[in-house]
C-alpha atoms as a PDB file:
ATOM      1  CA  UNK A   1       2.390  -5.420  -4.330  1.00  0.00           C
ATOM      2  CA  UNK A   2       3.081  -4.392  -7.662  1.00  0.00           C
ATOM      3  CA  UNK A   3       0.160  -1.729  -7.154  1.00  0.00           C
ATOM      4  CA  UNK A   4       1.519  -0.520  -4.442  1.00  0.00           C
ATOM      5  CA  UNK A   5       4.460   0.203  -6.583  1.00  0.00           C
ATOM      6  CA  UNK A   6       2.606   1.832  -9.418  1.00  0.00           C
ATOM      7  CA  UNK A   7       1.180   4.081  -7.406  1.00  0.00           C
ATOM      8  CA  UNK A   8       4.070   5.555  -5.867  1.00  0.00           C
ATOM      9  CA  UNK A   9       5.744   5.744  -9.584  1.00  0.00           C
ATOM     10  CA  UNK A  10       7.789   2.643  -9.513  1.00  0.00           C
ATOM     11  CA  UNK A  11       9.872   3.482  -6.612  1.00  0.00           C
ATOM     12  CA  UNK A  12      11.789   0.833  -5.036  1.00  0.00           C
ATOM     13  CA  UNK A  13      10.079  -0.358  -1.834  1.00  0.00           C
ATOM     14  CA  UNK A  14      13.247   0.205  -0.004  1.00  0.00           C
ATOM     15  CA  UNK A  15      13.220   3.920  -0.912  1.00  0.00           C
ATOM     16  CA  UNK A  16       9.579   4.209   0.598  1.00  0.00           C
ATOM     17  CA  UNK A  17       8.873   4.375   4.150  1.00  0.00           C
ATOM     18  CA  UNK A  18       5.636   4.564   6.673  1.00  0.00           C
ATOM     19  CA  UNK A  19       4.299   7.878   4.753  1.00  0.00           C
ATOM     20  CA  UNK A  20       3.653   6.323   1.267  1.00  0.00           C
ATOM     21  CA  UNK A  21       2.323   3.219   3.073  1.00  0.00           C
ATOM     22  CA  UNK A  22      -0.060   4.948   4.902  1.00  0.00           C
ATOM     23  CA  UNK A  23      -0.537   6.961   1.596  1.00  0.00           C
ATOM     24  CA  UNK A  24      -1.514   3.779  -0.405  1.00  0.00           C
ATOM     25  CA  UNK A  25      -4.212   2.311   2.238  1.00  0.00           C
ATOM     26  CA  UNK A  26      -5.587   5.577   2.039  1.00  0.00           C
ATOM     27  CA  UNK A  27      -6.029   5.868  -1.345  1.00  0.00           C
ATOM     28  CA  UNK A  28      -7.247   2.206  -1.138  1.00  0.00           C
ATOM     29  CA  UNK A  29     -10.210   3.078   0.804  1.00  0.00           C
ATOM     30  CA  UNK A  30     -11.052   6.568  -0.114  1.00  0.00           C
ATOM     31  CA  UNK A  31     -10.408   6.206  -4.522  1.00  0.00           C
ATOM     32  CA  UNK A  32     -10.878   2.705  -4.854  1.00  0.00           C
ATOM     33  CA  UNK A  33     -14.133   2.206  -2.526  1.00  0.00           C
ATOM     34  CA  UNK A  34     -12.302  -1.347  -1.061  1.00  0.00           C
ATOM     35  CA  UNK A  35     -13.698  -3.017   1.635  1.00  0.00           C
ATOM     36  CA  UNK A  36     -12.088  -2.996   5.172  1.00  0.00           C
ATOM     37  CA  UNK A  37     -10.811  -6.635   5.056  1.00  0.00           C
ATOM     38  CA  UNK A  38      -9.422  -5.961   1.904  1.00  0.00           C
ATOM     39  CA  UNK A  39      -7.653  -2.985   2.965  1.00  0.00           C
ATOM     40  CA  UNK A  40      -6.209  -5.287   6.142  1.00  0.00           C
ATOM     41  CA  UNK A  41      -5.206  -7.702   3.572  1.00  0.00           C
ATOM     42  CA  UNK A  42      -3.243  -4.866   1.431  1.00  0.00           C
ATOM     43  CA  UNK A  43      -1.611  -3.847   4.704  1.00  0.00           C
ATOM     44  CA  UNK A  44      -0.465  -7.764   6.269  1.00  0.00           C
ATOM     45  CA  UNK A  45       0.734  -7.880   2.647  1.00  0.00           C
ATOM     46  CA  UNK A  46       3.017  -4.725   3.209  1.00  0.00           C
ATOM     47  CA  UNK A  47       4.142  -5.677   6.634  1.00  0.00           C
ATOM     48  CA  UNK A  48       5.240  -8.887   4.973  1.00  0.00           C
ATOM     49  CA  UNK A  49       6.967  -7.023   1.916  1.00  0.00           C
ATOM     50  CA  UNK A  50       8.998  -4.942   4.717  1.00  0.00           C
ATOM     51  CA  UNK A  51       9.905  -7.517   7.278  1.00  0.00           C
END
């Protein structure tokens, strides 16, 4: 999840909440031109990361 961490300028995943998530898969799909598994992949990987 390190990109996921990048792009919200290194924050600490603790200090990040639903809104930067959501914020991340969006730019996933929309910037990066991912595919939709991939995308369900990035966001089972943040469930995990928050759990």
């Amino acid at each position: 999840m390190a990109a996921y961490i990048r792009f919200n300028n290194m924050q600490h995943p603790s200090s990040m909440g639903d809104t930067k998530a959501e914020l991340y898969l969006n730019h996933l799909v929309n910037s990066q031109n991912i595919a939709q598994g991939t995308q369900a992949n990035a966001l089972n990987a943040l469930s995990f990361l928050y759990k």
